[in-house]
C-alpha atoms as a PDB file:
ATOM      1  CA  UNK A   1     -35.398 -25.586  -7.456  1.00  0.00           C
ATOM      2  CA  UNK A   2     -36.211 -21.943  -8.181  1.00  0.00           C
ATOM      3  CA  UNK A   3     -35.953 -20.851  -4.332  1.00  0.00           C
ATOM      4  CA  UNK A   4     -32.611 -22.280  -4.342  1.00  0.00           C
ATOM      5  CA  UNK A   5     -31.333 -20.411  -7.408  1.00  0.00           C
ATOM      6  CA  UNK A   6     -33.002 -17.231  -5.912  1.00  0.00           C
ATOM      7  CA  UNK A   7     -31.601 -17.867  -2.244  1.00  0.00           C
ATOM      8  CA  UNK A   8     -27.993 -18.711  -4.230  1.00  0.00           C
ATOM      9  CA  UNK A   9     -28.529 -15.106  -5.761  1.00  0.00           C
ATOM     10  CA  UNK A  10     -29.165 -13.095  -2.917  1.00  0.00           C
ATOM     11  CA  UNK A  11     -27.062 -14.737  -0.335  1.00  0.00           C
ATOM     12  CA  UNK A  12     -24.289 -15.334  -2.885  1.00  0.00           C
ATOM     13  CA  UNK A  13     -23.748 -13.933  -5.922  1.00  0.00           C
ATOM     14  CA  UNK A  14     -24.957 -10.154  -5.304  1.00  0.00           C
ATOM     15  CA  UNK A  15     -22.756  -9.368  -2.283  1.00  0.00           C
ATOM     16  CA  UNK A  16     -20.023 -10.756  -3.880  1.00  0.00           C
ATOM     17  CA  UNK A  17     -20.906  -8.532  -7.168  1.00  0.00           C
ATOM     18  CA  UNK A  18     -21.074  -5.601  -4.660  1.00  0.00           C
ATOM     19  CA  UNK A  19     -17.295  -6.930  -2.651  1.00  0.00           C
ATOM     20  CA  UNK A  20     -15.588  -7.103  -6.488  1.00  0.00           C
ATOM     21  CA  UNK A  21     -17.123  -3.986  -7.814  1.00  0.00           C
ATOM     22  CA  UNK A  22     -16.001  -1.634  -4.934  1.00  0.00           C
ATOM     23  CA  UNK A  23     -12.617  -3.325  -4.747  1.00  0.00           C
ATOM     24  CA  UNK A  24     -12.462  -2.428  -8.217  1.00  0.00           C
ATOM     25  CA  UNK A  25     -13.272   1.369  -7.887  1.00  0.00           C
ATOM     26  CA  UNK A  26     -10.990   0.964  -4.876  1.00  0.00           C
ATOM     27  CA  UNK A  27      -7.696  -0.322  -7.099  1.00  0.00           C
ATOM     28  CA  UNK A  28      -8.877   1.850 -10.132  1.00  0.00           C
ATOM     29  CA  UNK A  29      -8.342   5.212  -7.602  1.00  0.00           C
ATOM     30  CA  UNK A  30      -5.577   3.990  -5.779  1.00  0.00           C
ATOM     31  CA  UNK A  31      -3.925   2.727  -9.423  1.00  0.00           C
ATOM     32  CA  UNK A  32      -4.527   5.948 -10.421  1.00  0.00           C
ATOM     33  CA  UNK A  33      -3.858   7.924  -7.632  1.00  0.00           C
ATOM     34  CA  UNK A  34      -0.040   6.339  -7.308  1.00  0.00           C
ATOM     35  CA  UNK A  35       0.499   7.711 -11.039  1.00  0.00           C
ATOM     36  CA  UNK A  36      -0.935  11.110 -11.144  1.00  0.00           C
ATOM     37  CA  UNK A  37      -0.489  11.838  -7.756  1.00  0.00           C
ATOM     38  CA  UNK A  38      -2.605  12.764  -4.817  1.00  0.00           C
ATOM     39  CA  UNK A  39      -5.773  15.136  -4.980  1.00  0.00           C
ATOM     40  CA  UNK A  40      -5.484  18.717  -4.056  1.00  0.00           C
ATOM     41  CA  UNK A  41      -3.853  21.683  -4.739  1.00  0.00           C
ATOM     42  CA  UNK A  42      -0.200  21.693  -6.685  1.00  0.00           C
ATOM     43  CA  UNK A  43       2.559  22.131  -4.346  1.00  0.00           C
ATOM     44  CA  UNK A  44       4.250  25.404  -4.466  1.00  0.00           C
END
């Protein structure tokens, strides 16, 4: 039962950990991105 549970964690849960946590970072620039504006110099 424990290779199961181990093969369930590597196969499953930890690149789906790694899919939701870069979409996150993804949204959480683009969210903020859309309100402060883009990066770079001020526009003259």
């Amino acid at each position: 039962m424990e290779i199961f549970a181990f093969l369930f964690l590597t196969a499953v849960l930890m690149p789906a950990l790694a899919v939701a946590t870069v979409g996150s970072y993804g949204l959480a620039v683009w969210t903020y991105q859309m309100i402060a504006g883009p990066p770079g110099p001020p526009a003259k």
